[in-house]
Protein backbone atom coordinates (compact mmCIF):
# COMPACT_ATOMS: atom_id res chain seq x y z
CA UNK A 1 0.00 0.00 0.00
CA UNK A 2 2.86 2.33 0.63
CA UNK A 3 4.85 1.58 -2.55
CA UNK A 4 1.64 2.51 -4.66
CA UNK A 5 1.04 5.35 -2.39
CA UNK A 6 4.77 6.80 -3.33
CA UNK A 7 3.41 5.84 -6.70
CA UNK A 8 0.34 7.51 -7.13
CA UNK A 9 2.06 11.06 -5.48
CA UNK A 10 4.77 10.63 -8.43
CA UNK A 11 1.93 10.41 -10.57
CA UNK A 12 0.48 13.42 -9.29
CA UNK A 13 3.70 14.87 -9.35
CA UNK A 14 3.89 14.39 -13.27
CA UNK A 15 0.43 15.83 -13.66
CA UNK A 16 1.54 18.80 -11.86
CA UNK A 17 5.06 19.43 -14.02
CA UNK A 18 2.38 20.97 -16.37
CA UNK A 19 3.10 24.00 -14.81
CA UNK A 20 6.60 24.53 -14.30
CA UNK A 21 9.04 21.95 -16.39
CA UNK A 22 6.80 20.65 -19.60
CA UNK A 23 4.92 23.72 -20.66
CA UNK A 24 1.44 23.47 -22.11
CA UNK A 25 1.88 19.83 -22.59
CA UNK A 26 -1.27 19.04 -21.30
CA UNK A 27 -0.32 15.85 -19.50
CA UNK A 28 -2.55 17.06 -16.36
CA UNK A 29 -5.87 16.09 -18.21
CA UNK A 30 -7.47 12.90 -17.21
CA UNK A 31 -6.78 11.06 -20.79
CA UNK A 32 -3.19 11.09 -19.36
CA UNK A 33 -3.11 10.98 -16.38
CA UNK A 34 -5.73 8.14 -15.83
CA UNK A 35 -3.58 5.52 -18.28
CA UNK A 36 -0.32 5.88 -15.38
CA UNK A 37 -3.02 5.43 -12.51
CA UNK A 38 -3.89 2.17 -14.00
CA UNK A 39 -0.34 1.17 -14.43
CA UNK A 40 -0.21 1.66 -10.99
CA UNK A 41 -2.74 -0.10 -9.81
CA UNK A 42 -2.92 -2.64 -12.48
CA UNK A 43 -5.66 -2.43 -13.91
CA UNK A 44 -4.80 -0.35 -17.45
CA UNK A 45 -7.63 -1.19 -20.04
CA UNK A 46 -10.55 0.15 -17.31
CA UNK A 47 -8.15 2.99 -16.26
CA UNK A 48 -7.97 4.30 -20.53
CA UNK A 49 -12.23 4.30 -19.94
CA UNK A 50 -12.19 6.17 -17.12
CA UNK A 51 -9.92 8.63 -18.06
CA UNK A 52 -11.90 8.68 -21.71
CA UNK A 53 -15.02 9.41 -19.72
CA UNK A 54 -13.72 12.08 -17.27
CA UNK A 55 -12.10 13.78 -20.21
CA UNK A 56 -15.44 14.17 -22.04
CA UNK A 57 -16.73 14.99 -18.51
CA UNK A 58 -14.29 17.85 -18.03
CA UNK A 59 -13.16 18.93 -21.21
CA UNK A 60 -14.79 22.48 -21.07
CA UNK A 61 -12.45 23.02 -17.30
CA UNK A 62 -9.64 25.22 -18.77
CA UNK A 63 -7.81 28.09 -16.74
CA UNK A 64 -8.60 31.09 -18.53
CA UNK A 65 -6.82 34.38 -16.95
CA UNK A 66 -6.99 34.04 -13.40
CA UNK A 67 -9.90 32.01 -13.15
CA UNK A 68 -9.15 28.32 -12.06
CA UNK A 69 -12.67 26.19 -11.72
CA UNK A 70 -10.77 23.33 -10.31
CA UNK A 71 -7.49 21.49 -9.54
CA UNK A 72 -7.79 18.96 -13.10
CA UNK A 73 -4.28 16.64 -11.85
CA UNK A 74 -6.15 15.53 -8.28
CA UNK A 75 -9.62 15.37 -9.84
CA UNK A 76 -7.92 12.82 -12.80
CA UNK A 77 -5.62 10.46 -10.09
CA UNK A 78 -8.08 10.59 -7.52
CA UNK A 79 -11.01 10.05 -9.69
CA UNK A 80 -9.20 6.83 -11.44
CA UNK A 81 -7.97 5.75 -8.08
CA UNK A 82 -11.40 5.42 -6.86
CA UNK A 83 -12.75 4.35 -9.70
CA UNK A 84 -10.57 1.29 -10.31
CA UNK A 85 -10.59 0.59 -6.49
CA UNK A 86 -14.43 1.06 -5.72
CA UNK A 87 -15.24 -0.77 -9.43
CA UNK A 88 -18.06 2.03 -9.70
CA UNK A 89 -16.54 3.31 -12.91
CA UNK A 90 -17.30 6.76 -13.84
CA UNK A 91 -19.99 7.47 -11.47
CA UNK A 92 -17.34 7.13 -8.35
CA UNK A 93 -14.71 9.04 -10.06
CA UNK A 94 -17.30 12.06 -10.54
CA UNK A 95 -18.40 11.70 -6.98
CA UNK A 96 -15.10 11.27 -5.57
CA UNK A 97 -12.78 13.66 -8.19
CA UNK A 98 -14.74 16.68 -7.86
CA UNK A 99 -15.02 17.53 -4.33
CA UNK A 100 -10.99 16.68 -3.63
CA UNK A 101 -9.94 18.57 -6.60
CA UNK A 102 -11.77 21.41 -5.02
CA UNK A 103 -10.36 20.85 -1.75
CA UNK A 104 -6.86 20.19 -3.58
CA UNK A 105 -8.00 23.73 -4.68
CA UNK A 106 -8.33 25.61 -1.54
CA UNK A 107 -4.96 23.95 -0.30
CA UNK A 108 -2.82 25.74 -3.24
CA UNK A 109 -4.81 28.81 -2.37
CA UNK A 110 -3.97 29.05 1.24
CA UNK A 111 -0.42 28.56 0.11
CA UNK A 112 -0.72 31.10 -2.15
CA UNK A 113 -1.59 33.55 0.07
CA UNK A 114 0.05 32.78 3.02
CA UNK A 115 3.64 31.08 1.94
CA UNK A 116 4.23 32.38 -1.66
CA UNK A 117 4.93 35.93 -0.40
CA UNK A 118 7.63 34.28 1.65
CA UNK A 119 9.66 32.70 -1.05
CA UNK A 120 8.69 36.11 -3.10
CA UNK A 121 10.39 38.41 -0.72
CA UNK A 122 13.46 36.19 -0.59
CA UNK A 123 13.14 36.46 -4.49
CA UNK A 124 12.99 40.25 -4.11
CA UNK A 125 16.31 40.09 -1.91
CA UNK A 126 18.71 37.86 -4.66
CA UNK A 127 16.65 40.11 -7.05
CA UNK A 128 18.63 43.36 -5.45
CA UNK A 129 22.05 41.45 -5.23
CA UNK A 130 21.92 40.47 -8.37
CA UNK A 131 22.41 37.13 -7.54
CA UNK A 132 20.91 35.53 -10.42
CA UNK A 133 21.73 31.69 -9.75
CA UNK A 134 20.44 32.12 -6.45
CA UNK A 135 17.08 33.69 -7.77
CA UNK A 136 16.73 31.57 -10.30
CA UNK A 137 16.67 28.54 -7.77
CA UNK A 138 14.64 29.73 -5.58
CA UNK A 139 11.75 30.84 -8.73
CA UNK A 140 12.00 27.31 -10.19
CA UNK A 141 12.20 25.15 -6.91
CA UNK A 142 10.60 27.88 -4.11
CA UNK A 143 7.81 27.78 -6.19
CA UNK A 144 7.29 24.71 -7.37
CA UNK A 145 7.41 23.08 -3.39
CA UNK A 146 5.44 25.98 -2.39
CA UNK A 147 2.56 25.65 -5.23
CA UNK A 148 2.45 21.75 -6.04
CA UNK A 149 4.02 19.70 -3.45
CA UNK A 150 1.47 20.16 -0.22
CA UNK A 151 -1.09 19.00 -3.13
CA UNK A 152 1.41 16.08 -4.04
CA UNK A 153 0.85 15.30 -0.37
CA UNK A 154 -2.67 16.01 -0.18
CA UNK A 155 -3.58 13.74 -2.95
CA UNK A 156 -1.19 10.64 -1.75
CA UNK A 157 -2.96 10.83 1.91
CA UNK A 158 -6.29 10.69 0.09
CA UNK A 159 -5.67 7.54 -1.40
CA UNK A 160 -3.75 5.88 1.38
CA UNK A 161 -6.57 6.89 3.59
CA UNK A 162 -9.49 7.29 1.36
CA UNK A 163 -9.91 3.78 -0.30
CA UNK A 164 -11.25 1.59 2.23
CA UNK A 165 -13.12 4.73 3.12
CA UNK A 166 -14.56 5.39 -0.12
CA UNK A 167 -15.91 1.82 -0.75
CA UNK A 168 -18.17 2.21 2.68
CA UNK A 169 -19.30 5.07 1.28
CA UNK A 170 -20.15 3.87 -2.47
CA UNK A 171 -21.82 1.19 -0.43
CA UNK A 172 -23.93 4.01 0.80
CA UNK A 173 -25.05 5.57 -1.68
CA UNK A 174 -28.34 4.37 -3.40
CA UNK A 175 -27.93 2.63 -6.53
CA UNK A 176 -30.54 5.05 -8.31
CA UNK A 177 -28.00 7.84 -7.61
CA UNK A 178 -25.01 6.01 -8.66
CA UNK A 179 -27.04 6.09 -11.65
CA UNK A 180 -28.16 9.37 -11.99
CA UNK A 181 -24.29 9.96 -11.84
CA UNK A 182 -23.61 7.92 -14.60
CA UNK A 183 -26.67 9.64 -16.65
CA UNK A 184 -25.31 12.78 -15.41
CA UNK A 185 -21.55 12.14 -17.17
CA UNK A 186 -22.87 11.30 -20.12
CA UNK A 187 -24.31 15.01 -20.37
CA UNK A 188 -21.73 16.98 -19.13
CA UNK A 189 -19.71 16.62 -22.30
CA UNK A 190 -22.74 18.89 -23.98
CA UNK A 191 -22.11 21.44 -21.39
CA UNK A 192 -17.93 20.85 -21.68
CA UNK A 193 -18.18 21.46 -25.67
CA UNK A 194 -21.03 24.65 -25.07
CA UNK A 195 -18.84 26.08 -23.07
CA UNK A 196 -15.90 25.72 -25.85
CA UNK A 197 -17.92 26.71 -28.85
CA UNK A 198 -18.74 29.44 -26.87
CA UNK A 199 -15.47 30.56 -26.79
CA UNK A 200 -14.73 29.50 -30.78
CA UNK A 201 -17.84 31.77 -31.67
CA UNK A 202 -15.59 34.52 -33.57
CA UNK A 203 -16.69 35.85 -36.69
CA UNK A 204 -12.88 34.36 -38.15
CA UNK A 205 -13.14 30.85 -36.55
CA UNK A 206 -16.75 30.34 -36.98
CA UNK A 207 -15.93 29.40 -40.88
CA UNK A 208 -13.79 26.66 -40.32
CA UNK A 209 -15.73 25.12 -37.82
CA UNK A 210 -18.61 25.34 -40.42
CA UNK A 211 -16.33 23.39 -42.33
CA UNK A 212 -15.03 21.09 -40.28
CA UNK A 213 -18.64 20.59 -40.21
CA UNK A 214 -19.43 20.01 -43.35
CA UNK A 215 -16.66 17.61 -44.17
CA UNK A 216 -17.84 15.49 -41.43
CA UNK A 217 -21.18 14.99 -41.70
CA UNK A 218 -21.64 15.32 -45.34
CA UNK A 219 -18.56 13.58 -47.05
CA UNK A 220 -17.76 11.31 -44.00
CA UNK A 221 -14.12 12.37 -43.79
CA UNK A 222 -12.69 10.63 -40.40
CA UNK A 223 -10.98 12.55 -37.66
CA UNK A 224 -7.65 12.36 -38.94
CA UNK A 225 -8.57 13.91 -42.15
CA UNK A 226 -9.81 16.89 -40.72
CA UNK A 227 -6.58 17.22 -38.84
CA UNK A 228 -4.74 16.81 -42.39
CA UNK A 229 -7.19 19.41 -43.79
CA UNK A 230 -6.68 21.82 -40.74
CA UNK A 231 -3.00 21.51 -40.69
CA UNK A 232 -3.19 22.22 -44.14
CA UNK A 233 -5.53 25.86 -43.57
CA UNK A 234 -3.19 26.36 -40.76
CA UNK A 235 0.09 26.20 -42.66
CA UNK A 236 -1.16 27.95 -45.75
CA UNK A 237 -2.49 31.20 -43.52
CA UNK A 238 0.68 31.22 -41.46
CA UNK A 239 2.78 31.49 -44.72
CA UNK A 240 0.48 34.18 -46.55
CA UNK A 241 0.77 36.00 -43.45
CA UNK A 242 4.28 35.76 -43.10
CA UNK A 243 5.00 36.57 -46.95
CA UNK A 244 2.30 39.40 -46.46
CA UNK A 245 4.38 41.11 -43.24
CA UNK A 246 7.30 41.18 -45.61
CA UNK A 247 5.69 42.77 -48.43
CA UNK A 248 4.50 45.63 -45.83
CA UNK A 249 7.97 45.55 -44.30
CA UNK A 250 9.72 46.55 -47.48
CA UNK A 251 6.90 48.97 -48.28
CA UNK A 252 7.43 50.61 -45.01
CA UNK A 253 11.27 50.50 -45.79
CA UNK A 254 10.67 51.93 -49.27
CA UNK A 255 9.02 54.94 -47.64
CA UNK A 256 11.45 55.75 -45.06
CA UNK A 257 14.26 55.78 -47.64
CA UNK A 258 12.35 57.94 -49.75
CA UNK A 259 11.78 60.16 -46.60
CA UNK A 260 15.37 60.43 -45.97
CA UNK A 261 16.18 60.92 -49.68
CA UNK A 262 13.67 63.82 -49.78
């Protein structure tokens, strides 16, 4: 139980490097995250479906600006986790996921505002002495273990405590809710891709995803091809736009010589 405990907080731990060593990788969404839970608790195939169903579930939760709806990388392990070990499926990952990626939530927040300034002012300090090394450290590692390692912690006592715990209360729970649950994931991906096409709907974007559209339902193009067909777009309008900058560079050029010649 302890080996998979160290486990399952390296996982977490690999969720989190989202934010400071892989960039916008996204390896903190469930579809990623879920696949390692299973290969740490065995149980792979069923982990991929959870993970499959919790990223439909949640795949209109992004971080735009400042707002943060929920901690994704403790609502994916902890979701699997007591998924696979409840054998509820989706319906316990929802009801477990949720709640402790909110309180995983209010844990980074306290930190926020009561350690961060710590490390911060000690930033400030190197900052002044221009000791760059020193600051540079202390950015990367200060606050990495200040952000992302009490939630590291927070998640691993969850499962080592939370497992027997959870099954009593699955066991609880009547099976018309557990149901309702499961009902209740299957139409949250409407609300997940509402909440994305209501960010798409821009009077440029709003073409292509009419034809995306199009090429779906009407010529039965698979996924892939409309990948091909938007890399294509994508390329084509980043080179005219490039060549186009150029053309206005040289123009621009043109006049200043004949500015200077005048």
């Amino acid at each position: 139980m302890l080996v998979k405990t160290l486990l399952i907080g390296l996982v977490a731990l690999v969720g989190y490097s989202e934010y400071f060593l892989t960039g916008a990788s996204m390896i903190f969404r469930p579809i990623a995250l879920a696949p390692l839970v299973g290969i740490v608790l065995g149980n792979i195939p069923e982990a991929i479906k959870v993970g499959a169903a919790m990223e439909l579930a949640y795949i209109g939760v992004v971080e735009v600006g400042i707002s943060t709806p929920q901690d994704m990388v403790s609502a994916s392990v902890l979701g699997t986790t007591f998924a696979l070990s409840t054998g509820k499926g989706i319906s316990a990952a929802l009801t477990f996921g949720l709640p402790l990626s909110m309180l995983v939530l209010i844990v980074q927040n306290v930190m926020y505002i009561f350690v961060a300034p710590l490390y911060v002012n000690k930033m400030d300090e190197y900052a002044k002495k221009a000791e760059d090394r020193k600051l540079s450290l202390m950015a990367f590692w200060g606050g990495t273990a200040v952000n992302f390692l009490p939630s590291v912690l927070f998640i691993m006592l969850a499962y080592y405590f939370g497992t027997g715990f959870s099954k009593q209360i699955i066991s609880v729970i009547p099976q018309f809710v557990q149901d309702g649950l499961v009902v209740a994931s299957g139409l949250l991906p409407a609300f997940g891709f509402a909440l994305l096409i209501q960010q798409m709907l821009r009077k440029d974007i709003v073409p292509y995803m009419i034809l995306g559209f199009a090429l779906t339902a009407y010529l039965k193009i698979p996924i892939i091809g409309i990948a091909i067909f938007g890399l294509v777009i994508v390329m084509i309008l980043y080179y005219n736009e490039k060549k186009l900058k150029q053309q206005m560079d040289l123009i621009g050029k043109g006049a200043t010589d004949d500015d200077e010649s005048f």
